[in-house]
PDB file of N, CA and C in Angstrom:
ATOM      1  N   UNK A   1     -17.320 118.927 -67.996  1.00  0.00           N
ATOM      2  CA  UNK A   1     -16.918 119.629 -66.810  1.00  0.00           C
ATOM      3  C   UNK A   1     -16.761 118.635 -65.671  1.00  0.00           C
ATOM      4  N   UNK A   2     -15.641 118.797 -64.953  1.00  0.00           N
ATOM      5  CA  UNK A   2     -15.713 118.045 -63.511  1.00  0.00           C
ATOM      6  C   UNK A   2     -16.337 118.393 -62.550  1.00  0.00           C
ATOM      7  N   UNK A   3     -17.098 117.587 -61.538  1.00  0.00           N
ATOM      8  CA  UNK A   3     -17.694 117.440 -60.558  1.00  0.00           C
ATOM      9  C   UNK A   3     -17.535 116.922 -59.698  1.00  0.00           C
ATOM     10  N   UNK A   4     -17.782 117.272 -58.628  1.00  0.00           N
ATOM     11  CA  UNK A   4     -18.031 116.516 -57.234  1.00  0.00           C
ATOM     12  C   UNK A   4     -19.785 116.462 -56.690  1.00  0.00           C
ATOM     13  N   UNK A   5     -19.791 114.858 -56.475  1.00  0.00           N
ATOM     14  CA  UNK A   5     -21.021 114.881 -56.056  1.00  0.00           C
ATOM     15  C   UNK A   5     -21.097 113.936 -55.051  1.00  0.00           C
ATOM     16  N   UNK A   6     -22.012 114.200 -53.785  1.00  0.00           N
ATOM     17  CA  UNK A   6     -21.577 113.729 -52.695  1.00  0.00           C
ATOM     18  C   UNK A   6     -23.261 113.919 -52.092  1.00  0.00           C
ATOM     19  N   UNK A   7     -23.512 112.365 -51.640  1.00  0.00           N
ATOM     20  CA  UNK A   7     -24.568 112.314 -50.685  1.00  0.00           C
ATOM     21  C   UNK A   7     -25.121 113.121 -49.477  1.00  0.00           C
ATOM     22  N   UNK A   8     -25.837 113.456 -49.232  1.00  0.00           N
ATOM     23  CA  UNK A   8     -26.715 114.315 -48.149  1.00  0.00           C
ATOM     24  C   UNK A   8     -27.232 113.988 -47.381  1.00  0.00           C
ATOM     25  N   UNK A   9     -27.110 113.586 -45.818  1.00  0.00           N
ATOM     26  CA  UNK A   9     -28.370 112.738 -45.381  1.00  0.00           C
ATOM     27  C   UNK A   9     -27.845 112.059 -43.934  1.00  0.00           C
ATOM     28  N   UNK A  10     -28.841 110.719 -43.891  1.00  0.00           N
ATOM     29  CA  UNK A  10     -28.528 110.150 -42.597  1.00  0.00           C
ATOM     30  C   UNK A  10     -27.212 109.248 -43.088  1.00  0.00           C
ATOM     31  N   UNK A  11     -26.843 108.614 -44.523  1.00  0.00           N
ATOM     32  CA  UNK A  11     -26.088 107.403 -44.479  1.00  0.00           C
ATOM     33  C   UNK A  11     -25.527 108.240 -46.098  1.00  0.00           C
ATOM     34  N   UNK A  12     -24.475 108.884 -45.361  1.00  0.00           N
ATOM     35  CA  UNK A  12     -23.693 109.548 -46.643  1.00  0.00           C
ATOM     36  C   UNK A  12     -22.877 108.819 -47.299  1.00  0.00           C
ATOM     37  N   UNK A  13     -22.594 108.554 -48.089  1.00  0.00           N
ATOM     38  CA  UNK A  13     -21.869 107.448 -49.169  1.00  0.00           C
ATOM     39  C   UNK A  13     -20.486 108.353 -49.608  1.00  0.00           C
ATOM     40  N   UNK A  14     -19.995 107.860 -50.164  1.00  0.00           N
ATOM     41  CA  UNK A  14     -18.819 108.169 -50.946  1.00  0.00           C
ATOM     42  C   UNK A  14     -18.790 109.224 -51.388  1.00  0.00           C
ATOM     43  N   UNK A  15     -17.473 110.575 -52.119  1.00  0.00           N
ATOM     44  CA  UNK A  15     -17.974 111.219 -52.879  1.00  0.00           C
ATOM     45  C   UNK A  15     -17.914 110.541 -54.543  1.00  0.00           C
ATOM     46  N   UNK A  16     -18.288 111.202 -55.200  1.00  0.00           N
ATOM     47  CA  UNK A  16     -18.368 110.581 -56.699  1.00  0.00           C
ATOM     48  C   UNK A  16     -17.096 111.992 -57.325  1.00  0.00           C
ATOM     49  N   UNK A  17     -16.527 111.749 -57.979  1.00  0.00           N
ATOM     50  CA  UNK A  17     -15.786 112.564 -58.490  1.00  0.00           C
ATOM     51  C   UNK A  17     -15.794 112.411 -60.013  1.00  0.00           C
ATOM     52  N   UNK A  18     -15.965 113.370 -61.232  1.00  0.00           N
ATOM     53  CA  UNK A  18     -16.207 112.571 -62.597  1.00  0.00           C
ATOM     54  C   UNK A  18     -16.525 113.538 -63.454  1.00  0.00           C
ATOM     55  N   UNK A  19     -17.507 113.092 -64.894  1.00  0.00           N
ATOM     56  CA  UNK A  19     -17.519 114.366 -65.926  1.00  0.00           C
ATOM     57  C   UNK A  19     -18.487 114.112 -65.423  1.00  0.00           C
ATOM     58  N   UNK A  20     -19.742 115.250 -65.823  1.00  0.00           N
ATOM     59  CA  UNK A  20     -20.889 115.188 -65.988  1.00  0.00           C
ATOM     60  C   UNK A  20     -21.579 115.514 -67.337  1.00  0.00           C
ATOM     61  N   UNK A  21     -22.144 114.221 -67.742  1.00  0.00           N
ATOM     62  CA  UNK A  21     -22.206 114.218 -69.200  1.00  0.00           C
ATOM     63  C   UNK A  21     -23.698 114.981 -69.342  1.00  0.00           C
ATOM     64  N   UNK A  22     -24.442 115.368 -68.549  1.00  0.00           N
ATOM     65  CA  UNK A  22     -25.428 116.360 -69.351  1.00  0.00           C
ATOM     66  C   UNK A  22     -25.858 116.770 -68.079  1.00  0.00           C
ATOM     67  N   UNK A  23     -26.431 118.319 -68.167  1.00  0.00           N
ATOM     68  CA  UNK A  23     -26.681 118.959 -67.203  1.00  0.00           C
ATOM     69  C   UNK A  23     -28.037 118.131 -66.022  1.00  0.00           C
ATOM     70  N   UNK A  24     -27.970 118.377 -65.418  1.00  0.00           N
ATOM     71  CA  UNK A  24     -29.412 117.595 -64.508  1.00  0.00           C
ATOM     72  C   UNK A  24     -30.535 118.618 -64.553  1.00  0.00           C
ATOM     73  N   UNK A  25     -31.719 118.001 -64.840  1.00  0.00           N
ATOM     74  CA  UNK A  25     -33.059 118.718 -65.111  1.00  0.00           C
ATOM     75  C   UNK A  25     -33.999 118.254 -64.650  1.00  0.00           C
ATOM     76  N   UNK A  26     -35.055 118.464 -63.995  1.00  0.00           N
ATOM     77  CA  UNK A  26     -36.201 118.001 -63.241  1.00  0.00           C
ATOM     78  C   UNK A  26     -36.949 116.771 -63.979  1.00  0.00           C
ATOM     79  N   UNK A  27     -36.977 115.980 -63.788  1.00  0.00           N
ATOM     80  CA  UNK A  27     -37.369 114.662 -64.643  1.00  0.00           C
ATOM     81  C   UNK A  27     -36.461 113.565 -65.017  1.00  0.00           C
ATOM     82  N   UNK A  28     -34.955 113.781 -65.725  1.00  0.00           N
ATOM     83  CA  UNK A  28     -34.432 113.167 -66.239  1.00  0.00           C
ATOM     84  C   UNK A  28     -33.216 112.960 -64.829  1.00  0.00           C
ATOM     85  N   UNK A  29     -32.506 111.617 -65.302  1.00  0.00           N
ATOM     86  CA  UNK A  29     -31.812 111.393 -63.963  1.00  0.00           C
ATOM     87  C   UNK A  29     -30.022 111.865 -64.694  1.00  0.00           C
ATOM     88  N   UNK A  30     -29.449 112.090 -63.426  1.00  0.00           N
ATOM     89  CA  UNK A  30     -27.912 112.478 -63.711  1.00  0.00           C
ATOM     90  C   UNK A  30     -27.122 111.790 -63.561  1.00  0.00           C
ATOM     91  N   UNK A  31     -25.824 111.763 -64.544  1.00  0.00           N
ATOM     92  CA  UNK A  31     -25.419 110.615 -65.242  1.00  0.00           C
ATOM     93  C   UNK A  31     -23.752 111.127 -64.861  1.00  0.00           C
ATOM     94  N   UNK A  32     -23.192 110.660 -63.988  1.00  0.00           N
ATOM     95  CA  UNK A  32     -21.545 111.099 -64.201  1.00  0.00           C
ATOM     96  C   UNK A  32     -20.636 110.206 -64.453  1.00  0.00           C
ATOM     97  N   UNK A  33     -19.743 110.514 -65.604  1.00  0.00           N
ATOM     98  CA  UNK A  33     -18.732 109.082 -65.532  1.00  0.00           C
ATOM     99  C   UNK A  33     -17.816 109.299 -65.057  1.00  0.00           C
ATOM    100  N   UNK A  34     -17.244 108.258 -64.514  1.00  0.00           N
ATOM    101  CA  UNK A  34     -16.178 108.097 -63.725  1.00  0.00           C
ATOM    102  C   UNK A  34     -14.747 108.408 -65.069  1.00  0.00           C
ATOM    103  N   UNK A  35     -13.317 108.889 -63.846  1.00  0.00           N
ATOM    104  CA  UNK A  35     -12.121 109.316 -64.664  1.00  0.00           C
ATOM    105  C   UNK A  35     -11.977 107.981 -66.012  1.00  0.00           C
ATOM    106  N   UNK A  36     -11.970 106.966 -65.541  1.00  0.00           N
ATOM    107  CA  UNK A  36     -11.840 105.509 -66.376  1.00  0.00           C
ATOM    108  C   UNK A  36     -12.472 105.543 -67.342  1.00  0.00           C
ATOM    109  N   UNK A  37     -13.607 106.448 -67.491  1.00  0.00           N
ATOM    110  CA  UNK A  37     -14.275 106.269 -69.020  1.00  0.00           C
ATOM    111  C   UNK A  37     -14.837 105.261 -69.363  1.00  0.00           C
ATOM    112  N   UNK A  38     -14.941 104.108 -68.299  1.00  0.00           N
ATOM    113  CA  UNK A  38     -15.972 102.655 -68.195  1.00  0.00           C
ATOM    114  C   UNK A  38     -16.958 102.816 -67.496  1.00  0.00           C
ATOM    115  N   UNK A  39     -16.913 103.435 -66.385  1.00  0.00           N
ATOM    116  CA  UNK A  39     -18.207 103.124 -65.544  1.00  0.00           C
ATOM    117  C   UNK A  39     -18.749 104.578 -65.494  1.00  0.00           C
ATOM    118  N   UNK A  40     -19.922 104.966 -64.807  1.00  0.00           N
ATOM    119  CA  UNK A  40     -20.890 105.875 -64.833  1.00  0.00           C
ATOM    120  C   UNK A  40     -21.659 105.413 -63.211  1.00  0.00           C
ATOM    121  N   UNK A  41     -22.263 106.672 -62.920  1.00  0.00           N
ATOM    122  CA  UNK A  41     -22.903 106.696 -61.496  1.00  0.00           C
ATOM    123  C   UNK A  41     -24.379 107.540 -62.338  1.00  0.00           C
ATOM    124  N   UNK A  42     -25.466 107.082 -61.827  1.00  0.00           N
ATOM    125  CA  UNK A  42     -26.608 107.483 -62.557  1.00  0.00           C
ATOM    126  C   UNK A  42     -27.225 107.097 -61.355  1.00  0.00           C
ATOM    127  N   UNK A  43     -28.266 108.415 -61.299  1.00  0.00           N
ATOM    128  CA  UNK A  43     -29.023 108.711 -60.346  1.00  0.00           C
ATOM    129  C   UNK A  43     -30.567 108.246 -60.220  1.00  0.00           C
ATOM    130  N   UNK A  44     -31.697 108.433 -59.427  1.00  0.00           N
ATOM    131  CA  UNK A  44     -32.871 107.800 -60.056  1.00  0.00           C
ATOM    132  C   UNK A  44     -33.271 109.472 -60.855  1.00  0.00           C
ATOM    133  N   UNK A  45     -34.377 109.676 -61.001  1.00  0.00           N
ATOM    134  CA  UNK A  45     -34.997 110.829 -61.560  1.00  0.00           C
ATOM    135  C   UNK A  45     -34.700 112.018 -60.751  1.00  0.00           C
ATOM    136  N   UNK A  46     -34.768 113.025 -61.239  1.00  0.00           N
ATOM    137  CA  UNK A  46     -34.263 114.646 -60.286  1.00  0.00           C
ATOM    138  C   UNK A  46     -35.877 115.232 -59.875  1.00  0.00           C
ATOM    139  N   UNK A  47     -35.943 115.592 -59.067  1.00  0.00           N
ATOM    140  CA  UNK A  47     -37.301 116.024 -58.021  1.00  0.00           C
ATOM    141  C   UNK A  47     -36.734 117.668 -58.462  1.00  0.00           C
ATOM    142  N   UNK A  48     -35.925 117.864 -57.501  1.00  0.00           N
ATOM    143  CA  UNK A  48     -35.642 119.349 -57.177  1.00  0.00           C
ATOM    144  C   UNK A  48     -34.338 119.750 -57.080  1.00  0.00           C
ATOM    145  N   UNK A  49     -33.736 120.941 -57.550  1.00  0.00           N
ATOM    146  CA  UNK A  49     -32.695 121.499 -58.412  1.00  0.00           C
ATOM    147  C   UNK A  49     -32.515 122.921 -57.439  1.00  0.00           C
ATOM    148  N   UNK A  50     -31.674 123.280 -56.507  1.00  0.00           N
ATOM    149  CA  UNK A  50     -31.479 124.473 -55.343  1.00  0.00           C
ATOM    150  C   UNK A  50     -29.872 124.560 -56.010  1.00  0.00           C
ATOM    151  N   UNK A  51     -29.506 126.178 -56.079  1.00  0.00           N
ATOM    152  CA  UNK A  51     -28.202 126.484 -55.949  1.00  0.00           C
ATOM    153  C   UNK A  51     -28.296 127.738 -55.212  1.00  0.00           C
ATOM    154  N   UNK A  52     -26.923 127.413 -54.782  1.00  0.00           N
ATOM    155  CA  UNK A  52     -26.149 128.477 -53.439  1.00  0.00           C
ATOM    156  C   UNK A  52     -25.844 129.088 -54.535  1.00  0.00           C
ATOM    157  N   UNK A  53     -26.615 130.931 -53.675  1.00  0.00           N
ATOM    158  CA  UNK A  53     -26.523 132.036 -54.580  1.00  0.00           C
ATOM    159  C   UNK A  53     -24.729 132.208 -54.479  1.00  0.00           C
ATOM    160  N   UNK A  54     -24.146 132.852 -56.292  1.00  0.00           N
ATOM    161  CA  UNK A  54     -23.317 132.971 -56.156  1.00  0.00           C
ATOM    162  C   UNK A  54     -22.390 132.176 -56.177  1.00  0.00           C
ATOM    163  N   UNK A  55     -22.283 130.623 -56.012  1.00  0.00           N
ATOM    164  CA  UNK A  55     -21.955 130.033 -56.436  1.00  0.00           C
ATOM    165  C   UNK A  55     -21.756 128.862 -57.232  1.00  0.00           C
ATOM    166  N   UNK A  56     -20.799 127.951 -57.354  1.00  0.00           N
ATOM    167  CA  UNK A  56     -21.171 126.521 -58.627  1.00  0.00           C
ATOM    168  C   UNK A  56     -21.909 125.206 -56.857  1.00  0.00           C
ATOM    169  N   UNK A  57     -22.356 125.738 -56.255  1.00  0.00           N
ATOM    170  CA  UNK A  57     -22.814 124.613 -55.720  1.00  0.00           C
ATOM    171  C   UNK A  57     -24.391 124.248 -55.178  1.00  0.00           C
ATOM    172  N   UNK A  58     -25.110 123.117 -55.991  1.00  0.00           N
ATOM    173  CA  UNK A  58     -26.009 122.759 -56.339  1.00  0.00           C
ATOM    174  C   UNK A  58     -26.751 121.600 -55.619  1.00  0.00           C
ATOM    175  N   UNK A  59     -28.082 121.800 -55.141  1.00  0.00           N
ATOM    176  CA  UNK A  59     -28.239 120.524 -53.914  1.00  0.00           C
ATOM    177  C   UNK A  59     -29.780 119.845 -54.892  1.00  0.00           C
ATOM    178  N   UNK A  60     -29.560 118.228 -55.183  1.00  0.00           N
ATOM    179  CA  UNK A  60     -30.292 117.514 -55.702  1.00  0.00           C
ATOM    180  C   UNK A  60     -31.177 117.496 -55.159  1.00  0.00           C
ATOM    181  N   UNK A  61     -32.395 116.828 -55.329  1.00  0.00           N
ATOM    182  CA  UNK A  61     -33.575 116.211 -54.605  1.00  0.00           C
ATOM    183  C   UNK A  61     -33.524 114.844 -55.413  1.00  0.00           C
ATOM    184  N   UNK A  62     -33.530 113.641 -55.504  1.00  0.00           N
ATOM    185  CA  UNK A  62     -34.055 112.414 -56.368  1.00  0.00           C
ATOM    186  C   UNK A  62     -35.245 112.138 -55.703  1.00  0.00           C
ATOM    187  N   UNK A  63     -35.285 111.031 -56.590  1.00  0.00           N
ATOM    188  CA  UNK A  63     -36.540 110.364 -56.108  1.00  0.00           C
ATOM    189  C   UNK A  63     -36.266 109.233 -54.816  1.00  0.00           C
ATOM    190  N   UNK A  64     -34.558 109.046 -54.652  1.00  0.00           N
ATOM    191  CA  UNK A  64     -34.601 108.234 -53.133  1.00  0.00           C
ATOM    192  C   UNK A  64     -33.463 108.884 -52.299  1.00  0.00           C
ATOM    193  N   UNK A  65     -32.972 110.050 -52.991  1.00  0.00           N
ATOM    194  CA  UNK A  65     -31.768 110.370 -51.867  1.00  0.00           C
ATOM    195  C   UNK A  65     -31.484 111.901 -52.588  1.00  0.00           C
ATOM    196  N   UNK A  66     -30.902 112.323 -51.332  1.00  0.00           N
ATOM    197  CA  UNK A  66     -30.381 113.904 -52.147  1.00  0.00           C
ATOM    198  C   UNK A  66     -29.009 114.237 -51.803  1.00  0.00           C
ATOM    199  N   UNK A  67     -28.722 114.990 -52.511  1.00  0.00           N
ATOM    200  CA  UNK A  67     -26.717 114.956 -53.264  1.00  0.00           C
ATOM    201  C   UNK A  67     -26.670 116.822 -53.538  1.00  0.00           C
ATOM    202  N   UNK A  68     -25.378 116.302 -52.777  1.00  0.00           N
ATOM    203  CA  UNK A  68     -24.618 117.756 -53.090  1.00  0.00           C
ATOM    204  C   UNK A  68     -23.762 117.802 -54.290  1.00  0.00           C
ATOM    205  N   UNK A  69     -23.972 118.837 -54.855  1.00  0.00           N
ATOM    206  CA  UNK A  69     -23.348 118.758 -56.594  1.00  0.00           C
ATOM    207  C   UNK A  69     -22.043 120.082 -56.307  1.00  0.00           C
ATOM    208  N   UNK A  70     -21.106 120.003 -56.796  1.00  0.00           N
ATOM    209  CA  UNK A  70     -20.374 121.143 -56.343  1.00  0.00           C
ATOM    210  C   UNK A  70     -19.005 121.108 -58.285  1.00  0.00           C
ATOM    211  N   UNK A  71     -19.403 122.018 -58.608  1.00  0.00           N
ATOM    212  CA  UNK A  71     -18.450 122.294 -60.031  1.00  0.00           C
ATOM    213  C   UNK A  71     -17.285 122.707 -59.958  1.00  0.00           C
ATOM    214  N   UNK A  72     -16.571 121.621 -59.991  1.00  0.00           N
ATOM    215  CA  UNK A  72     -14.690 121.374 -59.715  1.00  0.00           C
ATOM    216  C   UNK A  72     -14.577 122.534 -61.183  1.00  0.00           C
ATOM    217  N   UNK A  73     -14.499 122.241 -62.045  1.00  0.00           N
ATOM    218  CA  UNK A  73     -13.949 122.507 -63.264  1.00  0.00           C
ATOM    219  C   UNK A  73     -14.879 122.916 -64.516  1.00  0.00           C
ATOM    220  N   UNK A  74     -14.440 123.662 -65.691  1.00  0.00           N
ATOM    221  CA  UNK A  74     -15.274 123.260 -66.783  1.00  0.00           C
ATOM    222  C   UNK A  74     -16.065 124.817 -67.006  1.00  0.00           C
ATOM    223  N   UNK A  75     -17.117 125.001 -67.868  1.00  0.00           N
ATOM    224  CA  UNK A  75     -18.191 125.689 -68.283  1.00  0.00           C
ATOM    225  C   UNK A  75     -19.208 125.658 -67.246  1.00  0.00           C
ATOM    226  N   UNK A  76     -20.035 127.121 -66.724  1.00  0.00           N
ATOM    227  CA  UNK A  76     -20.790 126.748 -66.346  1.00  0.00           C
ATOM    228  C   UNK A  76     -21.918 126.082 -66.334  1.00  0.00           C
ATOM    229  N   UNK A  77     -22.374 125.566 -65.534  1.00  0.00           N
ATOM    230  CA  UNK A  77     -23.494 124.830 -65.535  1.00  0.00           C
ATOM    231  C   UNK A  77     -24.849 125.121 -65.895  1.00  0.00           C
ATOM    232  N   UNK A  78     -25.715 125.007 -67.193  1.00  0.00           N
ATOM    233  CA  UNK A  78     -27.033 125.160 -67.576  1.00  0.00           C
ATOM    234  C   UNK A  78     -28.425 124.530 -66.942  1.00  0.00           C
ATOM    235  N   UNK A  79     -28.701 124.823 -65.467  1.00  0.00           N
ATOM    236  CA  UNK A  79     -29.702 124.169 -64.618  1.00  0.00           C
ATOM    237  C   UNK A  79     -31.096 124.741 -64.696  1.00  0.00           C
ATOM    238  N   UNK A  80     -32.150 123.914 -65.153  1.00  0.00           N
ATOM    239  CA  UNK A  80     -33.820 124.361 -64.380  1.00  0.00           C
ATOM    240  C   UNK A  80     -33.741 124.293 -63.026  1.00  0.00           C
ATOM    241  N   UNK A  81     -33.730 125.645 -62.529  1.00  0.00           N
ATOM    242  CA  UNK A  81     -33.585 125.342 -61.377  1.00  0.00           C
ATOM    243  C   UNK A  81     -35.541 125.834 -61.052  1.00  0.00           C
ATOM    244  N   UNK A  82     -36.046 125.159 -60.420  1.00  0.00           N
ATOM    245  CA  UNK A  82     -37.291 125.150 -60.087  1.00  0.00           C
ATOM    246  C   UNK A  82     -37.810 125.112 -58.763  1.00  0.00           C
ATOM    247  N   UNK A  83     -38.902 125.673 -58.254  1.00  0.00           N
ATOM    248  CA  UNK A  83     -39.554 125.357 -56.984  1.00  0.00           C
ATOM    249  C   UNK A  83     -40.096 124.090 -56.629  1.00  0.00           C
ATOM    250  N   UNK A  84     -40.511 124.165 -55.412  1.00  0.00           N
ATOM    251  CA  UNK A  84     -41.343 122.797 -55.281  1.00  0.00           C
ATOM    252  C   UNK A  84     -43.074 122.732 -55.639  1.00  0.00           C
ATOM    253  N   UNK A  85     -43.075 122.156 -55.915  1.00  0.00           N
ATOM    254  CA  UNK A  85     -45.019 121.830 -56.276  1.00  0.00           C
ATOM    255  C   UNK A  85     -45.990 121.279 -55.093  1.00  0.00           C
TER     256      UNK A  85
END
């Protein structure tokens, strides 16, 4: 599925545009490759997992920055989405 994923914050970066090769889950970090099929953008570990009711758009927590996830295309998305501890 395609994605857009795009920094949150004081020093917003680029967006990332790409597949997302496995869903993001609290622990494991998220992995998107770029259209080129060479490179990949990989995240540190996932903290916390929020989606806007109603729709495909999804707000990260990592362990050093947090990202807006938003589902261009594809199947929906299979997320733990979880509270905070």
């Amino acid at each position: 599925m395609e994605v857009l994923l795009r920094k949150v914050g004081r020093k917003p970066g680029r967006a990332v545009v790409g597949r997302l090769l496995r869903a993001p889950r609290k622990g494991n970090v998220l992995v998107i490759e770029f259209p080129d099929g060479l490179h990949e953008y990989v995240t540190t570990p996932v903290r916390r997992i929020l989606r806007l009711c109603g729709q495909d758009v999804y707000y990260l927590q990592t362990a050093n920055s947090r990202y807006r996830l938003e589902v261009r295309s594809g199947d929906a998305v299979s997320l733990e989405v979880g509270g905070a501890r």
